[in-house]
Structures are given as structure tokens and as C-alpha cells.
Protein backbone atom coordinates (compact mmCIF):
# COMPACT_ATOMS: atom_id res chain seq x y z
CA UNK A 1 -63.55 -39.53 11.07
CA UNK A 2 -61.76 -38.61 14.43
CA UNK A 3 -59.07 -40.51 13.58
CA UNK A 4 -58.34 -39.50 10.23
CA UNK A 5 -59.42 -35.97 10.52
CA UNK A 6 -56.10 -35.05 12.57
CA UNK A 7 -53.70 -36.56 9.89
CA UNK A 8 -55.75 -34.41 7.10
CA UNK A 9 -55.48 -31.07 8.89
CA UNK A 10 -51.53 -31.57 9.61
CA UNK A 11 -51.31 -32.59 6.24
CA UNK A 12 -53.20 -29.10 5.07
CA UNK A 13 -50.65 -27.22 7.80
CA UNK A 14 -47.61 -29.03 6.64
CA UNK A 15 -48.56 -27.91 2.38
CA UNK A 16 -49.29 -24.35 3.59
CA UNK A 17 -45.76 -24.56 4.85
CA UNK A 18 -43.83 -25.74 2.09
CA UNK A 19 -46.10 -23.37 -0.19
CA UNK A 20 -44.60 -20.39 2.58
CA UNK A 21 -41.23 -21.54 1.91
CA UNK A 22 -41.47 -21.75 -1.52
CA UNK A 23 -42.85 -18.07 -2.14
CA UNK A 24 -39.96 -17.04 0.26
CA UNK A 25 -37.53 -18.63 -1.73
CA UNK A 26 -38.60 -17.55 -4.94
CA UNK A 27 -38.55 -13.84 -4.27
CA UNK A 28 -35.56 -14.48 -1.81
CA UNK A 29 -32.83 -11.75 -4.12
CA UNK A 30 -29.20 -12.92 -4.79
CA UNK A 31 -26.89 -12.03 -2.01
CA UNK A 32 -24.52 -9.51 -3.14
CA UNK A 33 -25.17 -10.08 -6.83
CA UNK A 34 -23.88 -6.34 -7.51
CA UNK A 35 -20.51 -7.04 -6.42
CA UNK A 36 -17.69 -4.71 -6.74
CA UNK A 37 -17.70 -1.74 -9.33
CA UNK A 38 -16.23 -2.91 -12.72
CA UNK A 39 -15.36 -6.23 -11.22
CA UNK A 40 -17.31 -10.02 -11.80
CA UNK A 41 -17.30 -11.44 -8.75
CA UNK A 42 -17.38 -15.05 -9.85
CA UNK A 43 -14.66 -14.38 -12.88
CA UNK A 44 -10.96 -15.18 -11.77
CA UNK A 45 -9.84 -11.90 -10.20
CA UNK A 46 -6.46 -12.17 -11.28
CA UNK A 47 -7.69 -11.59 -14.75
CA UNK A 48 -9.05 -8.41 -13.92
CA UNK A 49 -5.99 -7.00 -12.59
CA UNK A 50 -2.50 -6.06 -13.70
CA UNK A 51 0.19 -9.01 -13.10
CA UNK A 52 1.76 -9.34 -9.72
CA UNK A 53 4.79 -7.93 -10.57
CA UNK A 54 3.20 -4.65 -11.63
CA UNK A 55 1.16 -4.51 -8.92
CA UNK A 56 4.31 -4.57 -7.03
CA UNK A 57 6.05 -1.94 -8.79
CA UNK A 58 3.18 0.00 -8.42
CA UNK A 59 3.37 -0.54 -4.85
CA UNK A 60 6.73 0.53 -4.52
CA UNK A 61 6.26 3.83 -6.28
CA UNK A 62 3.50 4.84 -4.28
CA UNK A 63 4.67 3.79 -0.93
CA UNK A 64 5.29 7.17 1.83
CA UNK A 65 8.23 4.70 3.38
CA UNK A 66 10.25 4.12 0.42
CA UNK A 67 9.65 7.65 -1.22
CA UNK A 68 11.07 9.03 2.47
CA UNK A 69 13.71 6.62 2.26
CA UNK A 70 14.94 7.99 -1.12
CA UNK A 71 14.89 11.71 -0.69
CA UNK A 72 17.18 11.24 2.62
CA UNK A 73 19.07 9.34 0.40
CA UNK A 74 19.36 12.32 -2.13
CA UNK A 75 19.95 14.74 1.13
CA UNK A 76 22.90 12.74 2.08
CA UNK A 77 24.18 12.78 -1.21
CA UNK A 78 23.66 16.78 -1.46
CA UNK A 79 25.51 16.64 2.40
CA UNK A 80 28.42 14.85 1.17
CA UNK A 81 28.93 17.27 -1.70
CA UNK A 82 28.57 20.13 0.75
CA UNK A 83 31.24 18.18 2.88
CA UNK A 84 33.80 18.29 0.37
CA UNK A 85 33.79 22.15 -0.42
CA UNK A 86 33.32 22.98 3.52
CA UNK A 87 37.11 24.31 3.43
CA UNK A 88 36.31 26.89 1.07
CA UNK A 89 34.54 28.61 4.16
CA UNK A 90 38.27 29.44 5.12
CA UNK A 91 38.92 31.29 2.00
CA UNK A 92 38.36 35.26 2.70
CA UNK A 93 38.31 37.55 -0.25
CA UNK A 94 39.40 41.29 0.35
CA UNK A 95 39.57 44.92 -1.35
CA UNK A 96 40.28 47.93 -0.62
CA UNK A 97 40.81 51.63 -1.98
CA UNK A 98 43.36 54.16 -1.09
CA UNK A 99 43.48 57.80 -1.73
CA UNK A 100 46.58 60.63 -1.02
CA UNK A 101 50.38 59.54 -0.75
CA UNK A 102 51.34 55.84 0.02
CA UNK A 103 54.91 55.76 0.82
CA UNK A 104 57.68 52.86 0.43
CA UNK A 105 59.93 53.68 3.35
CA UNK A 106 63.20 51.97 2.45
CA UNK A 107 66.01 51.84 5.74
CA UNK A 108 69.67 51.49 5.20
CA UNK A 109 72.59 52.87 6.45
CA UNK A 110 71.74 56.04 4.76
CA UNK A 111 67.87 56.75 5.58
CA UNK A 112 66.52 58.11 2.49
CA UNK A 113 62.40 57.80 2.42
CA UNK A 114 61.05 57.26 -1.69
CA UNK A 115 57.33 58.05 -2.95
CA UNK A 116 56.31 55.22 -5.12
CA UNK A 117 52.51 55.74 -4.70
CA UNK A 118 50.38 58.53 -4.51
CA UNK A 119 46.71 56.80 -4.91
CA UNK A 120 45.44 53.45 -5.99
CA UNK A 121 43.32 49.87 -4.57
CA UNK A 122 44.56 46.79 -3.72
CA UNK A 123 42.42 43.55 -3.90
CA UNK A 124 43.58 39.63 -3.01
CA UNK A 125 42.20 36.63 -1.22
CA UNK A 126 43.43 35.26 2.16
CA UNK A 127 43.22 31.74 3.68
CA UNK A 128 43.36 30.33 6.80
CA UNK A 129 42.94 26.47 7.43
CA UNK A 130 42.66 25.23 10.84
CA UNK A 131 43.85 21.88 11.46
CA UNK A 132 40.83 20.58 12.54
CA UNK A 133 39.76 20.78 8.82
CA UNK A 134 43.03 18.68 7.63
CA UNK A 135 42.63 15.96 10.54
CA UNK A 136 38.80 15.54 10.76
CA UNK A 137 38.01 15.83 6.58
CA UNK A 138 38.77 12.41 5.99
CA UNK A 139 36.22 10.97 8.75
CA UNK A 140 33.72 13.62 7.82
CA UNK A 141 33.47 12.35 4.42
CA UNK A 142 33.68 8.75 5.16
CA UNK A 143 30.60 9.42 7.54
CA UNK A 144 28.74 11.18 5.09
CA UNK A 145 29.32 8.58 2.75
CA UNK A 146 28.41 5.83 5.25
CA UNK A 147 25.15 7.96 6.01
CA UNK A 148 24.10 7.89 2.00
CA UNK A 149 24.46 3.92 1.90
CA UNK A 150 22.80 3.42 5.01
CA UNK A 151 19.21 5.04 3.45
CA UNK A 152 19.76 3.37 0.57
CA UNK A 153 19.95 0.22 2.14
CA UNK A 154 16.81 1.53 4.14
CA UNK A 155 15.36 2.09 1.03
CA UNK A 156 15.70 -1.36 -0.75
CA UNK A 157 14.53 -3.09 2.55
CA UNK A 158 11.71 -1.59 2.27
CA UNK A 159 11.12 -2.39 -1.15
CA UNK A 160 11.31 -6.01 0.23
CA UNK A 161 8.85 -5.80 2.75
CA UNK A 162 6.70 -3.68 0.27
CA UNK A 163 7.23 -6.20 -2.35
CA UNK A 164 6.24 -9.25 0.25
CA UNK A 165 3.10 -7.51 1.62
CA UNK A 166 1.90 -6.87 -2.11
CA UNK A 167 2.08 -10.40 -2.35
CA UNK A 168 0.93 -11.87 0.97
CA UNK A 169 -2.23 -9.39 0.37
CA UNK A 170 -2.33 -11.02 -3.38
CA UNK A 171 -2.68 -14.46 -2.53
CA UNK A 172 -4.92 -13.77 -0.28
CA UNK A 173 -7.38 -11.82 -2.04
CA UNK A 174 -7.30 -15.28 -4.75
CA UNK A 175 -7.93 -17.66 -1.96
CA UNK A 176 -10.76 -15.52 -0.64
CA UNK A 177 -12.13 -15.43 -3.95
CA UNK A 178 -12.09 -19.23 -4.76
CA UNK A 179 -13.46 -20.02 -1.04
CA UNK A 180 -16.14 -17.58 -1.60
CA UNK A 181 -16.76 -18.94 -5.36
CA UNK A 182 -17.10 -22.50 -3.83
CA UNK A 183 -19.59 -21.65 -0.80
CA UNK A 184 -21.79 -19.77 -3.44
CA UNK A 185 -21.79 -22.71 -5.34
CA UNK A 186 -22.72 -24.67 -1.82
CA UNK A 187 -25.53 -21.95 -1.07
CA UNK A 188 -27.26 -22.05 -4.57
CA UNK A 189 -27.06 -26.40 -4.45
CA UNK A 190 -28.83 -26.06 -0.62
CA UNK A 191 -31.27 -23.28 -1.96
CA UNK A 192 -32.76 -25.60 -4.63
CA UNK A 193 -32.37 -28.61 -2.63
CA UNK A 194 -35.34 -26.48 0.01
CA UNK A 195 -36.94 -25.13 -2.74
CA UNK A 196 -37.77 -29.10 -4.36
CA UNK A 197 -38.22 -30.26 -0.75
CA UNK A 198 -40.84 -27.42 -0.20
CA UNK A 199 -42.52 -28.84 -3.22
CA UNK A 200 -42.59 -32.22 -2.21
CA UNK A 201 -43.67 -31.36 1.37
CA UNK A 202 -46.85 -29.67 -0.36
CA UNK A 203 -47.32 -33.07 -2.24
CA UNK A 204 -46.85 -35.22 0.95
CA UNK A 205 -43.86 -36.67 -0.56
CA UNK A 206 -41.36 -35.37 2.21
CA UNK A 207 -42.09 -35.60 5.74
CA UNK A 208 -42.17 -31.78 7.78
CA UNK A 209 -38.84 -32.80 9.87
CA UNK A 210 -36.91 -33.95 6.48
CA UNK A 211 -37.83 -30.10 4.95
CA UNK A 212 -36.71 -28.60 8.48
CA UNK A 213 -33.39 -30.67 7.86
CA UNK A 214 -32.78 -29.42 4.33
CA UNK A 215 -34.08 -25.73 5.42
CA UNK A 216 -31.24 -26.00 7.56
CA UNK A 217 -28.80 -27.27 5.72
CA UNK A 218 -29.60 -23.99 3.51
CA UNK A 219 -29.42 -21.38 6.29
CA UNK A 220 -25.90 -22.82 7.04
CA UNK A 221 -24.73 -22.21 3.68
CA UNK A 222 -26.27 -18.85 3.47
CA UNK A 223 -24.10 -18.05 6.60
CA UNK A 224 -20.70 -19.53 5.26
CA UNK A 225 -21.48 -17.78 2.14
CA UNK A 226 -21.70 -13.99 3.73
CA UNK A 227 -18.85 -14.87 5.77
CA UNK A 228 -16.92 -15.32 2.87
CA UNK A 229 -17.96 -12.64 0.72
CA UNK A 230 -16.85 -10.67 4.35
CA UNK A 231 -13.37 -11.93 3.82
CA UNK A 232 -13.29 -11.43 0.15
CA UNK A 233 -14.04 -7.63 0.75
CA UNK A 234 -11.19 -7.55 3.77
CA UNK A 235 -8.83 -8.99 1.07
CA UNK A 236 -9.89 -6.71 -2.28
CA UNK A 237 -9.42 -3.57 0.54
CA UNK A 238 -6.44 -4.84 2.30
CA UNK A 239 -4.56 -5.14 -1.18
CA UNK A 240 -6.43 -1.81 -2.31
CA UNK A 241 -4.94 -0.03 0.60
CA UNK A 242 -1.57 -1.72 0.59
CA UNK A 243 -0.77 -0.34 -3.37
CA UNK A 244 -2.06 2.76 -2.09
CA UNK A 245 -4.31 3.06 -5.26
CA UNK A 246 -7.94 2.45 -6.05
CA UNK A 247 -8.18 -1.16 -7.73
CA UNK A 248 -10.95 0.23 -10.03
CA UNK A 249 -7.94 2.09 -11.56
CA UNK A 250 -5.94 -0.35 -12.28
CA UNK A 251 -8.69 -2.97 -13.80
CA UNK A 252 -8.12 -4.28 -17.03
């Protein structure tokens, strides 16, 4: 009885501990099993969302840079115009009305002095061009010209880096996914693995340091598993917040 009574209370200790860890992982709740609103975690995400090309589009139209681009695109276009009809500045209108007797004096060799007006207006328009406008026009409009293609340029550049972070941020959000899909896979296989080994620890079939091997084997793919549904998240909010729209909005 000394001898044997040792084995039969480690035995009792070692049951009550795989019974322990069996409750725990029975009511143990699904990590994350609400997910995202309106979206399945665990369903391709690419499915739920509007082809890459339309998410790029998308992009583009809602992007501050390439909207700014644009309208100083449209201001250089309104300068140019502006530009061309700057001359008119030199054009001076006039007007003017006159009241009593407005003489023609006429001088020859015989002085003689004739009243052709006695009251009337007289109205016209005068112009005087410097030639700074004649020599510097040409350049001014060239410049302005130069200025227009220069944000438009701007502008499809960055469409291109628009376009490229759309995608980047894509690709990314569907590798996150996958890696995520396959360490929940991992974590569910190393779950029931602990939760047979707990059972066969209360029947004496497993020894206590083979169940503390497979317990940890589980806690490590708990871990990986939360760190990639971290990186999952970054992704879905990095794309969310490179579009510039809610993703929710644009689910299928």
C-alpha cells in the first residue's frame, strides 16, 4: 500500500486535470467569430468586393491629391484664356457731351472763322499697346500653356501611384486573409488535438507531460492565429482608408 498509494493519487491529480482542461476547452468561445460587419471572414474576400479595377477607379475619384491636381489644371486653363485677351486692357472707351457753339476754325491766306456746330456728343474708343505686350505675348502664352500640361501630368502621376497603392493594399489584404484562414485551420486541428488528449489523460491513456506538449502546441496556434487576424484587420483598414470609402459600402 505505500507503494502503490502514490501512483493512485497522481493518477486521481493527473484525471482532475485533463477533466479542468476539458471544461475549459469546451466553453473556451471562438476567437473573433463575429468578424467584420457584412463580411465572412473565412469566404474569399475578393468575392465580397468590387473587382480591382473598380476599386481603383474608385480610388482615383476620391483621392484629395488627384482632385487638387485637376482643378489647378482647370485654373491654368481659365489663366491661359485670360492670357490671350490681356491686351484688351489697353483698349479705353470714351464719351463725351458738349453744349453752346463748337467752332471749325479754318486758316488760309484769307482768315475767315465758320460755325459748323452749335451743340452735340462725341463718343469713340482709343488704344494704346505698349510693346511689352507685342514682345512678351508669345512667352506668356507658351508659359501658361506649359503650366496647364505640367498639372496634368501631375495629375496622371498620381493616378499611378494611386492606382499602385490600391493594389499593393489589395494583395495584401488577400494574403492576410489566406494566412489567417490557414492558422485558424492550425488553431481548431491543435484545439481538438488537447481536447482528445485531455480525455485520454483522464483515462490514463496519455502520460501528464505528453498533454502539457499538446496544450502547448495549442497555445502556440492560438497566438499565430490572433496575430493574424491583427494583420488581416491592418490590411481590410489600410485598403479601407486608401479608397477613402467605407468597404461596407462597397460590399457586394
Amino acid at each position: 500500500m505505500r507503494i502503490t498509494l502514490p501512483l493512485i493519487c497522481a493518477s486521481i491529480w493527473m484525471s482532475s486535470m485533463g477533466m479542468q482542461a476539458l471544461h475549459a476547452q469546451q466553453t473556451e468561445k471562438e476567437p473573433f467569430a463575429g468578424g467584420i460587419e457584412g463580411f465572412n471572414l473565412f469566404e474569399d474576400i475578393s468575392g465580397q468586393l468590387p473587382s480591382l479595377d473598380s476599386l481603383v477607379q474608385i480610388a482615383i475619384s476620391y483621392s484629395p491629391s488627384v482632385q487638387t491636381a485637376v482643378h489647378q489644371s482647370v485654373t491654368e486653363t481659365e489663366r491661359l484664356i485670360l492670357q490671350k485677351k490681356f491686351w484688351t486692357n489697353h483698349i479705353q472707351a470714351f464719351a463725351n457731351v458738349a453744349a453752346g457753339n463748337q467752332g471749325v476754325f479754318i486758316a488760309g491766306v484769307n482768315e475767315s472763322t465758320v460755325n459748323t456746330l452749335s451743340t452735340g456728343y462725341r463718343y469713340g474708343l482709343s488704344l494704346n499697346l505698349p510693346l511689352y505686350e507685342f514682345v512678351s505675348r508669345p512667352n506668356r502664352i507658351k508659359l501658361a500653356k506649359s503650366e496647364i500640361k505640367t498639372f496634368e501630368s501631375k495629375a496622371e502621376e498620381i493616378k499611378l501611384t494611386v492606382e499602385q497603392g490600391v493594389i499593393q493594399n489589395y494583395f495584401d489584404l488577400l494574403v492576410a486573409q489566406k494566412v489567417m484562414i490557414d492558422q485558424h485551420t492550425y488553431f481548431e486541428q491543435a484545439k481538438n488535438s488537447e481536447q482528445l488528449s485531455a480525455l485520454r489523460l483522464r483515462d490514463n491513456q496519455v502520460s501528464f507531460t505528453e498533454y502539457t506538449r499538446i496544450a502547448e502546441i495549442k497555445a502556440i496556434a492560438s497566438e499565430k492565429y490572433y496575430k493574424s487576424y491583427g494583420e488581416f484587420m491592418v490590411a481590410f483598414h489600410n485598403l479601407e482608408s486608401f479608397l477613402g470609402i467605407k468597404l461596407y459600402d462597397l460590399k457586394k
